[in-house]
PDB file of N, CA and C in Angstrom:
ATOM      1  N   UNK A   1     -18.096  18.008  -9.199  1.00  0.00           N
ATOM      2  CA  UNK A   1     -18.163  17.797  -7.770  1.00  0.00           C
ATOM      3  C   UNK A   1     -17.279  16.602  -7.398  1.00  0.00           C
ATOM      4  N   UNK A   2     -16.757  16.939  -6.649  1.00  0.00           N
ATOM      5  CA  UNK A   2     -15.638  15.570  -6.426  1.00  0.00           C
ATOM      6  C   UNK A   2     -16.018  14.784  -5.027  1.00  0.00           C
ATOM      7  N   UNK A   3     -15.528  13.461  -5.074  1.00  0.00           N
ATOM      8  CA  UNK A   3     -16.252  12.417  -4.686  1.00  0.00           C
ATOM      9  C   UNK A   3     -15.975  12.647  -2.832  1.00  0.00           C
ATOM     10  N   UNK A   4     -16.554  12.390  -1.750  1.00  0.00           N
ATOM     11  CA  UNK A   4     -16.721  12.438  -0.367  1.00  0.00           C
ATOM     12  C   UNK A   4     -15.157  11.440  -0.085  1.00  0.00           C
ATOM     13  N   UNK A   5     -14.537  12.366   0.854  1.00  0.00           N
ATOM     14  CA  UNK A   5     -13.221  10.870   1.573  1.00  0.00           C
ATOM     15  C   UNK A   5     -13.995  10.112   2.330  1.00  0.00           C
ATOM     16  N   UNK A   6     -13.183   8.816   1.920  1.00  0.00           N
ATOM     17  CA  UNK A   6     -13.622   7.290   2.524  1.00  0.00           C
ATOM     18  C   UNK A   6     -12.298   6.954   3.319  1.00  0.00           C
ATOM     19  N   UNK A   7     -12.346   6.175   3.838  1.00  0.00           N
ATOM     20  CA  UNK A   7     -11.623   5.080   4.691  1.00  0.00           C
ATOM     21  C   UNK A   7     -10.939   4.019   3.299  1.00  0.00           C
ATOM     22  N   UNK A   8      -9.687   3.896   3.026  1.00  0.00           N
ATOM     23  CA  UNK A   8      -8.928   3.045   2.629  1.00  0.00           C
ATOM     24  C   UNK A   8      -7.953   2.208   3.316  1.00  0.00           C
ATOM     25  N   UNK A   9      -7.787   0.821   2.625  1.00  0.00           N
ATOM     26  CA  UNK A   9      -6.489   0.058   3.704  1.00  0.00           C
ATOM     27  C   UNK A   9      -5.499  -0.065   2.642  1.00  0.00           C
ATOM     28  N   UNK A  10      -4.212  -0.046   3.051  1.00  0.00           N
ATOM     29  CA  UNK A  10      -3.424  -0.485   1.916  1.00  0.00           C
ATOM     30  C   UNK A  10      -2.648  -1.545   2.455  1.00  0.00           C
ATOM     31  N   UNK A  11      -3.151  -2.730   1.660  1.00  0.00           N
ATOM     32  CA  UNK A  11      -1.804  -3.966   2.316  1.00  0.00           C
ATOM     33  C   UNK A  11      -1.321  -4.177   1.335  1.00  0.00           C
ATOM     34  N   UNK A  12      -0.181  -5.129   1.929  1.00  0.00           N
ATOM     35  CA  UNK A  12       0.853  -5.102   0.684  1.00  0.00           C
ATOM     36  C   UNK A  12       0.901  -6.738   0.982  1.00  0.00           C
ATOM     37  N   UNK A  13       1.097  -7.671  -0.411  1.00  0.00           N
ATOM     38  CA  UNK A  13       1.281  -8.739  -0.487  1.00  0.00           C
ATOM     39  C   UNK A  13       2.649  -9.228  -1.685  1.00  0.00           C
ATOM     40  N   UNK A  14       3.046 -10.819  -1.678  1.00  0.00           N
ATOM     41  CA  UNK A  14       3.565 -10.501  -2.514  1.00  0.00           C
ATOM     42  C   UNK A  14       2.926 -12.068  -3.977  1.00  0.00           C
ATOM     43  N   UNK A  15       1.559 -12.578  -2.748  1.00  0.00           N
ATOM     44  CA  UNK A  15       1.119 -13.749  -2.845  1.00  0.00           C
ATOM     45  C   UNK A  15       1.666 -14.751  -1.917  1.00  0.00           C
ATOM     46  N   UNK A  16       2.782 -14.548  -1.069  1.00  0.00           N
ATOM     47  CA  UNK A  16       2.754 -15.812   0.279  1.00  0.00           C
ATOM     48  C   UNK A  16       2.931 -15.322   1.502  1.00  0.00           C
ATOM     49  N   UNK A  17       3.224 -14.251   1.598  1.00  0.00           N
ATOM     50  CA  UNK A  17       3.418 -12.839   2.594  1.00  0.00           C
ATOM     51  C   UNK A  17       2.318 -11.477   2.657  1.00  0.00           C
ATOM     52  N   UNK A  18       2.020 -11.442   4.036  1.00  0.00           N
ATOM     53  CA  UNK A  18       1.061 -10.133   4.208  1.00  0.00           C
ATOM     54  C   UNK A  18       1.524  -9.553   4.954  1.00  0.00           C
ATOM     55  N   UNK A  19       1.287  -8.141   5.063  1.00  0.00           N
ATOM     56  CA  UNK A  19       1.459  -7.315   6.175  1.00  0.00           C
ATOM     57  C   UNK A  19       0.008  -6.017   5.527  1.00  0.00           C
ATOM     58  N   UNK A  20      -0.285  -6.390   6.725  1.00  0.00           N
ATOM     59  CA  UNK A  20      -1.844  -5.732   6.745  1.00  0.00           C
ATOM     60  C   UNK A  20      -1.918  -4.309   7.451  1.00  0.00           C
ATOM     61  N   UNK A  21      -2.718  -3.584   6.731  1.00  0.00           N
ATOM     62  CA  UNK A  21      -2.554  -1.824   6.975  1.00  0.00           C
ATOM     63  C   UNK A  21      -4.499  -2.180   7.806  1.00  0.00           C
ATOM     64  N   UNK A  22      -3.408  -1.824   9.446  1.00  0.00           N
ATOM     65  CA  UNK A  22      -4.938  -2.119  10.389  1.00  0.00           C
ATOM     66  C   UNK A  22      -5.795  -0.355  10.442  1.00  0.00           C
ATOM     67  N   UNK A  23      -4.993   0.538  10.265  1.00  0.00           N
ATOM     68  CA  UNK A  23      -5.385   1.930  10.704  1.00  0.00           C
ATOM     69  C   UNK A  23      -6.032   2.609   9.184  1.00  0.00           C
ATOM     70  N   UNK A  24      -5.492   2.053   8.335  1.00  0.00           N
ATOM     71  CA  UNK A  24      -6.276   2.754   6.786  1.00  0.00           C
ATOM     72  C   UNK A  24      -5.566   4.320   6.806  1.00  0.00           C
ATOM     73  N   UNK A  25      -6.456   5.158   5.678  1.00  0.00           N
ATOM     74  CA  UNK A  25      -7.108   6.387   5.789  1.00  0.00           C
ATOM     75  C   UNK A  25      -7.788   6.881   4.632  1.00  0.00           C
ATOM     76  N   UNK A  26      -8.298   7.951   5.603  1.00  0.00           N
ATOM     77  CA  UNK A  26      -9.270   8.627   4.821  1.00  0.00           C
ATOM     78  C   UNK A  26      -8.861   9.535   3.477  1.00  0.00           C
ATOM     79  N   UNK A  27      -9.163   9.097   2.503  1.00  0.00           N
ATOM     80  CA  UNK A  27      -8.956   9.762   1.220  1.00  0.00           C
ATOM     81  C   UNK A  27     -10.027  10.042   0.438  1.00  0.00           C
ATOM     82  N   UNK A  28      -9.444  10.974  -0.962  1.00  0.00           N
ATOM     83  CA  UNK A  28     -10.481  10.736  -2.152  1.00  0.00           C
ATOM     84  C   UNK A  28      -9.890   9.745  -2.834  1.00  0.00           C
ATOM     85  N   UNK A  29     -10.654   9.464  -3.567  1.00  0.00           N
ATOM     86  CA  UNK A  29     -10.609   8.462  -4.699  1.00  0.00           C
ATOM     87  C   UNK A  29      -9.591   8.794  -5.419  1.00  0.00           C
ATOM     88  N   UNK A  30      -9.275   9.981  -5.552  1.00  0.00           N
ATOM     89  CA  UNK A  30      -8.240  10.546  -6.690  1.00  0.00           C
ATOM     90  C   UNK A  30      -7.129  10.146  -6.348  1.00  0.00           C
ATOM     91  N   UNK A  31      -6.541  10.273  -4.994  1.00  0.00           N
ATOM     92  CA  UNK A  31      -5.540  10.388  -4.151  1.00  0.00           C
ATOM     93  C   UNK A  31      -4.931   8.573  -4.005  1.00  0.00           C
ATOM     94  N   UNK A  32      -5.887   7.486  -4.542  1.00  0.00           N
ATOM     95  CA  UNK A  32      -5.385   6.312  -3.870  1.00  0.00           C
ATOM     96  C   UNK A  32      -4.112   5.919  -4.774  1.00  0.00           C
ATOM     97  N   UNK A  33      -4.053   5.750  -5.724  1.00  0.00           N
ATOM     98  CA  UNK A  33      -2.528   5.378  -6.566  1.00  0.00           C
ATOM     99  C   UNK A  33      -1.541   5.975  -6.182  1.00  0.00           C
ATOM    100  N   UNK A  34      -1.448   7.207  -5.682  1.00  0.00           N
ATOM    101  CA  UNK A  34      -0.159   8.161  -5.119  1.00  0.00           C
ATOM    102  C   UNK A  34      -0.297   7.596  -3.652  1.00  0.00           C
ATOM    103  N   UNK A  35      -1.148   7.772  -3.053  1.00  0.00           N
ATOM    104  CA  UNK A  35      -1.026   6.669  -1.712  1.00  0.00           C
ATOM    105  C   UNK A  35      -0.769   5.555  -1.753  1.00  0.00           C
ATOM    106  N   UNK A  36      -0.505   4.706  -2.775  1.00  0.00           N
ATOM    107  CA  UNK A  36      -0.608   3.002  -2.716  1.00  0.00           C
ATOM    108  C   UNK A  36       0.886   3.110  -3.761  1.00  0.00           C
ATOM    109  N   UNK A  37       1.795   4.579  -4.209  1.00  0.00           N
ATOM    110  CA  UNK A  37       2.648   4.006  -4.375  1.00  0.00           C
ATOM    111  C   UNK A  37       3.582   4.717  -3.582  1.00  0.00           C
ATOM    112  N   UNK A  38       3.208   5.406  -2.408  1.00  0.00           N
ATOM    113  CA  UNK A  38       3.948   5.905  -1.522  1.00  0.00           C
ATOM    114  C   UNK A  38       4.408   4.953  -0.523  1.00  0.00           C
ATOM    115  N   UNK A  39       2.842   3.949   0.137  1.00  0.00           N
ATOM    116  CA  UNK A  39       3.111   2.875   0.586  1.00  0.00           C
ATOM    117  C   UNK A  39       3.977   2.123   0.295  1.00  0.00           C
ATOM    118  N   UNK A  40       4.342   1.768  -1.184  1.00  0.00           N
ATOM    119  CA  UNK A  40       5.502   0.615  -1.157  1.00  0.00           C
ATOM    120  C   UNK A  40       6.575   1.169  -1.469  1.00  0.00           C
ATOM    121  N   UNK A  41       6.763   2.756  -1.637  1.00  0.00           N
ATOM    122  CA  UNK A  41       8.055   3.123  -1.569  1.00  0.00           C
ATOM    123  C   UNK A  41       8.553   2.816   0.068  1.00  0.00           C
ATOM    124  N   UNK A  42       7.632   3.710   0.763  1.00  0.00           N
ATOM    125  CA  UNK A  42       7.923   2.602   2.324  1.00  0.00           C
ATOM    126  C   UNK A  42       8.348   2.169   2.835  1.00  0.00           C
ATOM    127  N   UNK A  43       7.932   1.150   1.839  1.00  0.00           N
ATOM    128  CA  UNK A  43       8.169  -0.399   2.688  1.00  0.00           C
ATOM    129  C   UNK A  43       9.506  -0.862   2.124  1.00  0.00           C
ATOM    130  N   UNK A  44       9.875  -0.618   0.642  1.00  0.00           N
ATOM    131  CA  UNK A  44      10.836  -0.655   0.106  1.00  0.00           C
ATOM    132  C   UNK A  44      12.217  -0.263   0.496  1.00  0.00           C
ATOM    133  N   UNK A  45      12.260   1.275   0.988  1.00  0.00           N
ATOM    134  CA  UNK A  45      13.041   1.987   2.105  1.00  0.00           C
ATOM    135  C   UNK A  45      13.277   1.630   3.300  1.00  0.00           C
ATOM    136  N   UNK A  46      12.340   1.160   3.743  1.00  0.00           N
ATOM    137  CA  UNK A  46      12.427   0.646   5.120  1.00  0.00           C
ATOM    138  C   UNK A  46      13.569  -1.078   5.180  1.00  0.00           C
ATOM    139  N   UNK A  47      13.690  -2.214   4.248  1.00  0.00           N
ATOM    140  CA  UNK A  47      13.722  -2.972   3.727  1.00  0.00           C
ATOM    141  C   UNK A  47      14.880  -3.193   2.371  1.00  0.00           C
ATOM    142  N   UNK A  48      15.848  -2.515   2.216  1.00  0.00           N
ATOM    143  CA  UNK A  48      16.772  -1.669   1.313  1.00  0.00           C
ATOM    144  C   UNK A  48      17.448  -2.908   0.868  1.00  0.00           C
ATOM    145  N   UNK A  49      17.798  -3.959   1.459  1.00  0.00           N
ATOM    146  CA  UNK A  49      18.590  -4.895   1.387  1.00  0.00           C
ATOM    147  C   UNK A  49      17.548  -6.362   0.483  1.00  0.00           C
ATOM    148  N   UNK A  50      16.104  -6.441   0.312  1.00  0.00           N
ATOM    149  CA  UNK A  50      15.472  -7.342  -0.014  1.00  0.00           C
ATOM    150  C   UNK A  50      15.643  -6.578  -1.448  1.00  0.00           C
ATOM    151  N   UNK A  51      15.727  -8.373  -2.043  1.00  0.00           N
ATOM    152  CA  UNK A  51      15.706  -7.734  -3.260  1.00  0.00           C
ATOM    153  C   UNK A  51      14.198  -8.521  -4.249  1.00  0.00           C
ATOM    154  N   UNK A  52      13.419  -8.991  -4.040  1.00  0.00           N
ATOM    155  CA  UNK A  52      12.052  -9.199  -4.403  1.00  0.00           C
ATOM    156  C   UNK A  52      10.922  -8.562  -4.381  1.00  0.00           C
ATOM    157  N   UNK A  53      10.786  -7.401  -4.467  1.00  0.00           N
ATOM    158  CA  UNK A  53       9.876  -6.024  -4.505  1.00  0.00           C
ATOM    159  C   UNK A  53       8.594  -6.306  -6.360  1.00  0.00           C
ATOM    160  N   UNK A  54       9.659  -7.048  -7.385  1.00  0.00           N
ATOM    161  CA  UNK A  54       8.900  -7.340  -8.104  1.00  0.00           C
ATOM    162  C   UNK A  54       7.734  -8.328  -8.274  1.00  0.00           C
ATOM    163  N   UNK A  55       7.554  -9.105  -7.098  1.00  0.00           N
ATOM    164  CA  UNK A  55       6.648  -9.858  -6.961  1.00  0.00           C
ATOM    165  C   UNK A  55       5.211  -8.994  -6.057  1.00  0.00           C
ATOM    166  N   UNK A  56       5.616  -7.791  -5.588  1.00  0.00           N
ATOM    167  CA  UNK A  56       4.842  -7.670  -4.626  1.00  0.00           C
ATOM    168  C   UNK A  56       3.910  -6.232  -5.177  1.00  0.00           C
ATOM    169  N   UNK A  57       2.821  -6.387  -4.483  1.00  0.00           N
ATOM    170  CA  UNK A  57       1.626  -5.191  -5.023  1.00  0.00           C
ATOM    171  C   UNK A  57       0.860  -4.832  -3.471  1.00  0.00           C
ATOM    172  N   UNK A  58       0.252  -4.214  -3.949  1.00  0.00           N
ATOM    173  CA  UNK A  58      -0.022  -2.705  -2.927  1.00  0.00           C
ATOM    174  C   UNK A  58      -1.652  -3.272  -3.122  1.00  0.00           C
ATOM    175  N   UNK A  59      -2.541  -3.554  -2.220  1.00  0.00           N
ATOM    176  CA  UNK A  59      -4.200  -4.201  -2.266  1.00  0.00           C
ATOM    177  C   UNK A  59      -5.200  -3.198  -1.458  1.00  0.00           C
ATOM    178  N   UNK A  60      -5.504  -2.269  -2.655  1.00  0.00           N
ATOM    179  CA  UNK A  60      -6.394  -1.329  -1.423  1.00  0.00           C
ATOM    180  C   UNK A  60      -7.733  -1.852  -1.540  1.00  0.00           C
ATOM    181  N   UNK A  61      -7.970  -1.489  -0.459  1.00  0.00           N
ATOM    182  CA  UNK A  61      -9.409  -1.820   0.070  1.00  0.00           C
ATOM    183  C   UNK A  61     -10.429  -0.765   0.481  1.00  0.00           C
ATOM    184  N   UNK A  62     -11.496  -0.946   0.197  1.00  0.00           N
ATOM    185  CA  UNK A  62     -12.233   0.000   1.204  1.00  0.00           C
ATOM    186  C   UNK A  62     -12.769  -0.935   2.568  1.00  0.00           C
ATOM    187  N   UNK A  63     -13.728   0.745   3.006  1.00  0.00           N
ATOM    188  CA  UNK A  63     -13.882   0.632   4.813  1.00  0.00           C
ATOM    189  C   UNK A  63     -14.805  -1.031   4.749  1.00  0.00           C
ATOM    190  N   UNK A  64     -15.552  -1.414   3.547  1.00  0.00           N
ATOM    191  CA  UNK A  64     -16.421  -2.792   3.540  1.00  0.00           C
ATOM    192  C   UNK A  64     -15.109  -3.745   3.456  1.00  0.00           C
ATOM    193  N   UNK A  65     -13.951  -3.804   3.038  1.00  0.00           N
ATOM    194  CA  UNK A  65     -13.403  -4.663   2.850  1.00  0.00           C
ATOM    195  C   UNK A  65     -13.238  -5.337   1.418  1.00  0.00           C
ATOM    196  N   UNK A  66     -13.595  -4.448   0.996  1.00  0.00           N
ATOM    197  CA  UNK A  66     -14.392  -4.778  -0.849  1.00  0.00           C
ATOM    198  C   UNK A  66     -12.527  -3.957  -1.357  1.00  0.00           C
ATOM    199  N   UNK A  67     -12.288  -4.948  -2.459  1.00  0.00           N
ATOM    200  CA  UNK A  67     -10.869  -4.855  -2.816  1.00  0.00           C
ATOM    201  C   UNK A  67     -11.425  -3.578  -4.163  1.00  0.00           C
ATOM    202  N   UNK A  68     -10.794  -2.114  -4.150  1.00  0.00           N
ATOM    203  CA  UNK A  68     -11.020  -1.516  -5.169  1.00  0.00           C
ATOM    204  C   UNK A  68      -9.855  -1.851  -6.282  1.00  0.00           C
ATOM    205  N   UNK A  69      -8.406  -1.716  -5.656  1.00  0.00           N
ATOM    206  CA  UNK A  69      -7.205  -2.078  -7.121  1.00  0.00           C
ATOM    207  C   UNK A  69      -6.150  -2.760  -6.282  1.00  0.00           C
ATOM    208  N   UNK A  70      -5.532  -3.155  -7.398  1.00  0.00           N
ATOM    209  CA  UNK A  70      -3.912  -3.449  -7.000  1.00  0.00           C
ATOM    210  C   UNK A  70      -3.019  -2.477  -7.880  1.00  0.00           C
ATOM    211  N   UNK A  71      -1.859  -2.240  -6.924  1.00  0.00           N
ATOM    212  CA  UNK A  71      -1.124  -1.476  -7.771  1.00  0.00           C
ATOM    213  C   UNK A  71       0.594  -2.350  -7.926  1.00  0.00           C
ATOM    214  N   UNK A  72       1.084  -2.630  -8.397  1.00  0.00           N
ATOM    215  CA  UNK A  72       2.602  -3.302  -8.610  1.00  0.00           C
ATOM    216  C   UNK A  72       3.447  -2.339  -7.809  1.00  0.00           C
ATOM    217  N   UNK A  73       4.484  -3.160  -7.081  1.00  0.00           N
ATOM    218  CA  UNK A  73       5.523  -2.532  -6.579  1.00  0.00           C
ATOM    219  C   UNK A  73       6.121  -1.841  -7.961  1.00  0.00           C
ATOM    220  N   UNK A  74       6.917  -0.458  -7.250  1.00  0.00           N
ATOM    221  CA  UNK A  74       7.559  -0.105  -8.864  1.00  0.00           C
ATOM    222  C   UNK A  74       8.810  -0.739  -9.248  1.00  0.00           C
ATOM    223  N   UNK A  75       9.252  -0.838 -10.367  1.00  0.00           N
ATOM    224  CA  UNK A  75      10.725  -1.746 -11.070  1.00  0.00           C
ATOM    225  C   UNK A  75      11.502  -0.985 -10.292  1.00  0.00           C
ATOM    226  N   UNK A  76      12.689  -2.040  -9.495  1.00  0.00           N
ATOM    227  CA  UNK A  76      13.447  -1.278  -8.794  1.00  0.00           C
ATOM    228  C   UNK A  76      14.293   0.203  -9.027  1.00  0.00           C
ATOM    229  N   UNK A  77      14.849   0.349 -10.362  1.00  0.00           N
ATOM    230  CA  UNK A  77      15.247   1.429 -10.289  1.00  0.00           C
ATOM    231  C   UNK A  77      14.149   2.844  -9.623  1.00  0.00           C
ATOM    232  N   UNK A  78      13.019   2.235  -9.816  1.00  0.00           N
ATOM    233  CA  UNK A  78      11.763   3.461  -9.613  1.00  0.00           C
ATOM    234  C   UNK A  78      11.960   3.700  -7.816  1.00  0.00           C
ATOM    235  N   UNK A  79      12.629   2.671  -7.181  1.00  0.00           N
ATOM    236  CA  UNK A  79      11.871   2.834  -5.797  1.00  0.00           C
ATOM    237  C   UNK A  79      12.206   4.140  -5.290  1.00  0.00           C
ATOM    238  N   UNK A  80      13.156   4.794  -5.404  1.00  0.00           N
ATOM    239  CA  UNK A  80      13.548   6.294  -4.757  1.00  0.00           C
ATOM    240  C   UNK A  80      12.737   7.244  -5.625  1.00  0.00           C
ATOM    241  N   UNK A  81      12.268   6.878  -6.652  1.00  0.00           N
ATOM    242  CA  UNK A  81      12.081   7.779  -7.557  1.00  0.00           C
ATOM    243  C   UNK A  81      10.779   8.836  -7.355  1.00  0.00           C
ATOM    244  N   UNK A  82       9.191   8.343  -6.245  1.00  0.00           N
ATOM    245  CA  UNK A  82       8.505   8.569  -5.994  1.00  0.00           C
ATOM    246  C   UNK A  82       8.852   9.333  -4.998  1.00  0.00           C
ATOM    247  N   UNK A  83       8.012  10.954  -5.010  1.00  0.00           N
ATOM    248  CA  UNK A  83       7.956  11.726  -4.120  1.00  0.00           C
ATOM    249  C   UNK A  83       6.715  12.281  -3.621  1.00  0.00           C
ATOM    250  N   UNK A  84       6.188  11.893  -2.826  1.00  0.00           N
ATOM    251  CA  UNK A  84       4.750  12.351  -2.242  1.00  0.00           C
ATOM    252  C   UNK A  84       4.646  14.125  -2.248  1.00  0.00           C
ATOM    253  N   UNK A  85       5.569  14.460  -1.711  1.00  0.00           N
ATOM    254  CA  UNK A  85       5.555  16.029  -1.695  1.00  0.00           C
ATOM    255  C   UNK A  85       5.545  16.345  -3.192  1.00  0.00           C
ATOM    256  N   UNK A  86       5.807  16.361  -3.998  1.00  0.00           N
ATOM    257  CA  UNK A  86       5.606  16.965  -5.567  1.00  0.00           C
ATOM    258  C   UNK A  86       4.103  16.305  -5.766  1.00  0.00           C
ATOM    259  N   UNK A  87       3.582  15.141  -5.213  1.00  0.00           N
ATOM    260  CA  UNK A  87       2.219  15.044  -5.913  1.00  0.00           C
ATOM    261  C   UNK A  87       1.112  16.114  -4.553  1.00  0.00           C
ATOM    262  N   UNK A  88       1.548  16.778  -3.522  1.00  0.00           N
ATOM    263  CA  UNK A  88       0.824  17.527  -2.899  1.00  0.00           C
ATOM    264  C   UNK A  88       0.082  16.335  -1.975  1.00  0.00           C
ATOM    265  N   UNK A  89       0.456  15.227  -1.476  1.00  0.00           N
ATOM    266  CA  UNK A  89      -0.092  14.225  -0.496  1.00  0.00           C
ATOM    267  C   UNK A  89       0.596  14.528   0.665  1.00  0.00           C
ATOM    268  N   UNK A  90       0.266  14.377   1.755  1.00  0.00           N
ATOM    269  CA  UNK A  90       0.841  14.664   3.216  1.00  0.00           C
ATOM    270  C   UNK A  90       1.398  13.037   3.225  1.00  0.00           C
ATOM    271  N   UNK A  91       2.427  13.111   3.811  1.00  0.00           N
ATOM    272  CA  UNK A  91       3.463  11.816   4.342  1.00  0.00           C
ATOM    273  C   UNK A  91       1.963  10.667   4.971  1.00  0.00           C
ATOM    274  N   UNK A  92       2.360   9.611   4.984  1.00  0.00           N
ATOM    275  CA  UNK A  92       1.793   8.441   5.579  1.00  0.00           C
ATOM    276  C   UNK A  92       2.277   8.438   6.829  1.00  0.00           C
ATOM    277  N   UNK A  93       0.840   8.311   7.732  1.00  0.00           N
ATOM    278  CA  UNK A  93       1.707   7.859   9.226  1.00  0.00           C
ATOM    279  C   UNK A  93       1.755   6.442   9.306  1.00  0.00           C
ATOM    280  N   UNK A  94       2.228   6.678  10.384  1.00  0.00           N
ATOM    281  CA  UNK A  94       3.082   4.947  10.871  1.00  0.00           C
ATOM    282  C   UNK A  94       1.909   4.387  10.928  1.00  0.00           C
ATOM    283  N   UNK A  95       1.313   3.153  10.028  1.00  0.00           N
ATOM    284  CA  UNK A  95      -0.020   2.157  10.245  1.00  0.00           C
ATOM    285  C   UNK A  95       0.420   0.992  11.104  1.00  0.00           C
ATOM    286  N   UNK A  96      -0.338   0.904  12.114  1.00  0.00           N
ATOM    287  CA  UNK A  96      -0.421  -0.536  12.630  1.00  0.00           C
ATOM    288  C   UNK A  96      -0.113  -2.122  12.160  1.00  0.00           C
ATOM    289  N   UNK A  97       0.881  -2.580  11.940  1.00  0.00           N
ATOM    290  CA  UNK A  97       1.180  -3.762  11.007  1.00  0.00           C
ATOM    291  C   UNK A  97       1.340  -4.932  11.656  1.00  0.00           C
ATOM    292  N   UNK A  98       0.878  -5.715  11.182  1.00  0.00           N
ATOM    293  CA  UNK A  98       1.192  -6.972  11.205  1.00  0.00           C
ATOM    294  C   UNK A  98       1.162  -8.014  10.491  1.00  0.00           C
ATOM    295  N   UNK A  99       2.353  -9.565  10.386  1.00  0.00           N
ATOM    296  CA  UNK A  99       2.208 -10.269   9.337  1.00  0.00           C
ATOM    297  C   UNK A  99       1.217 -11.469  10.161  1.00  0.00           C
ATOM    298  N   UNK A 100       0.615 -11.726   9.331  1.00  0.00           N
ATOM    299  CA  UNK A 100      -0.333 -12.983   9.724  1.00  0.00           C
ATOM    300  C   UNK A 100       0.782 -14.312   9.530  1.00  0.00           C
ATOM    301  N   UNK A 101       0.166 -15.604  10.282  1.00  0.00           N
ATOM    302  CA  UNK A 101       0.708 -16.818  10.346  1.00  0.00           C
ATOM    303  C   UNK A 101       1.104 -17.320   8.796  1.00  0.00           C
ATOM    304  N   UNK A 102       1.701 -18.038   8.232  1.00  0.00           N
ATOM    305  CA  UNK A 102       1.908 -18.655   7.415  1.00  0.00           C
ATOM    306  C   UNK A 102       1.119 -19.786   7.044  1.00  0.00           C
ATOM    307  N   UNK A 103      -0.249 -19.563   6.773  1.00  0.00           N
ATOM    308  CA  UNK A 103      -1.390 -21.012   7.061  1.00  0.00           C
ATOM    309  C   UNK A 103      -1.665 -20.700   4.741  1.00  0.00           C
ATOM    310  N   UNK A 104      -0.815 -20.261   4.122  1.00  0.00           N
ATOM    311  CA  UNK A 104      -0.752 -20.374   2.590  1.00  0.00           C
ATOM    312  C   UNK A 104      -1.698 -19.127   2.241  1.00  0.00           C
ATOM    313  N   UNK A 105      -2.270 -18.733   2.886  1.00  0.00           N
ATOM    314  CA  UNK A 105      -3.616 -17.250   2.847  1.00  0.00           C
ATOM    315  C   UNK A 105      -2.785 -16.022   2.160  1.00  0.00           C
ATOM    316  N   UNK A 106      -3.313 -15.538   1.217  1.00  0.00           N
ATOM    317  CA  UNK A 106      -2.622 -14.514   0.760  1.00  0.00           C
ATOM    318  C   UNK A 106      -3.996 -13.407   0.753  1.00  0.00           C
ATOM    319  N   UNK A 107      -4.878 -13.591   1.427  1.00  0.00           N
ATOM    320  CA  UNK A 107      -6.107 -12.846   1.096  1.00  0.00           C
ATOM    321  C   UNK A 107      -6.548 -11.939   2.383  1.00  0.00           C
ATOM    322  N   UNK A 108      -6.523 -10.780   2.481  1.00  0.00           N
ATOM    323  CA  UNK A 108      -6.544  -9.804   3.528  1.00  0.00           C
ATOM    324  C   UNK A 108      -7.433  -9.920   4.581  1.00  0.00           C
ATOM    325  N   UNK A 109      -8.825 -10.581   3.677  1.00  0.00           N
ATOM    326  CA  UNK A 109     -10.065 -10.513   4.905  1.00  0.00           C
ATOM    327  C   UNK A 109     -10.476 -12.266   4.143  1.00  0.00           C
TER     328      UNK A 109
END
């Protein structure tokens, strides 16, 4: 029997930088690593020209705010390499983002 979808957030940090996933979604459990490395393909794509992706990880959360994993950005050659459509995941929509102030906080909630 496989587990009920929950509410997940995926932010991405890199330890001095946040950008916080305000909208989440609803998944299984199975589904969060292919979601959390779709996310930083992303962000990666979006961002083509930064070249510090190895410092940074993917912080999912559930709907309590309770941190389930981190996942590592992938080694750059990997960043194109992820395709959501071959793992059978529907595309990510556009999440609500924003970076918080620079007050040294690297911690989501």
């Amino acid at each position: 029997m496989e587990r009920p979808v929950l509410k997940y957030y995926f932010h991405w940090s890199d330890g001095y930088d946040l950008i916080v996933d305000r909208e989440g979604r609803e998944l299984r459990e199975s589904d969060l690593l292919w979601t959390a490395l779709d996310a930083a393909a992303r962000l990666t794509s979006e961002l083509q020209t930064y070249d510090g992706w190895a410092d940074w990880v993917v912080a999912i959360h559930d709907e309590r705010g309770s941190l389930i994993d981190t996942v590592p950005f992938p080694a750059k050659q990997e960043y194109g390499a992820f395709d959501h459509h071959d793992q059978g995941i529907e595309p990510w929509t556009t999440a609500t983002l924003k970076s918080p102030s620079r007050d040294g906080s690297t911690r989501p909630h």
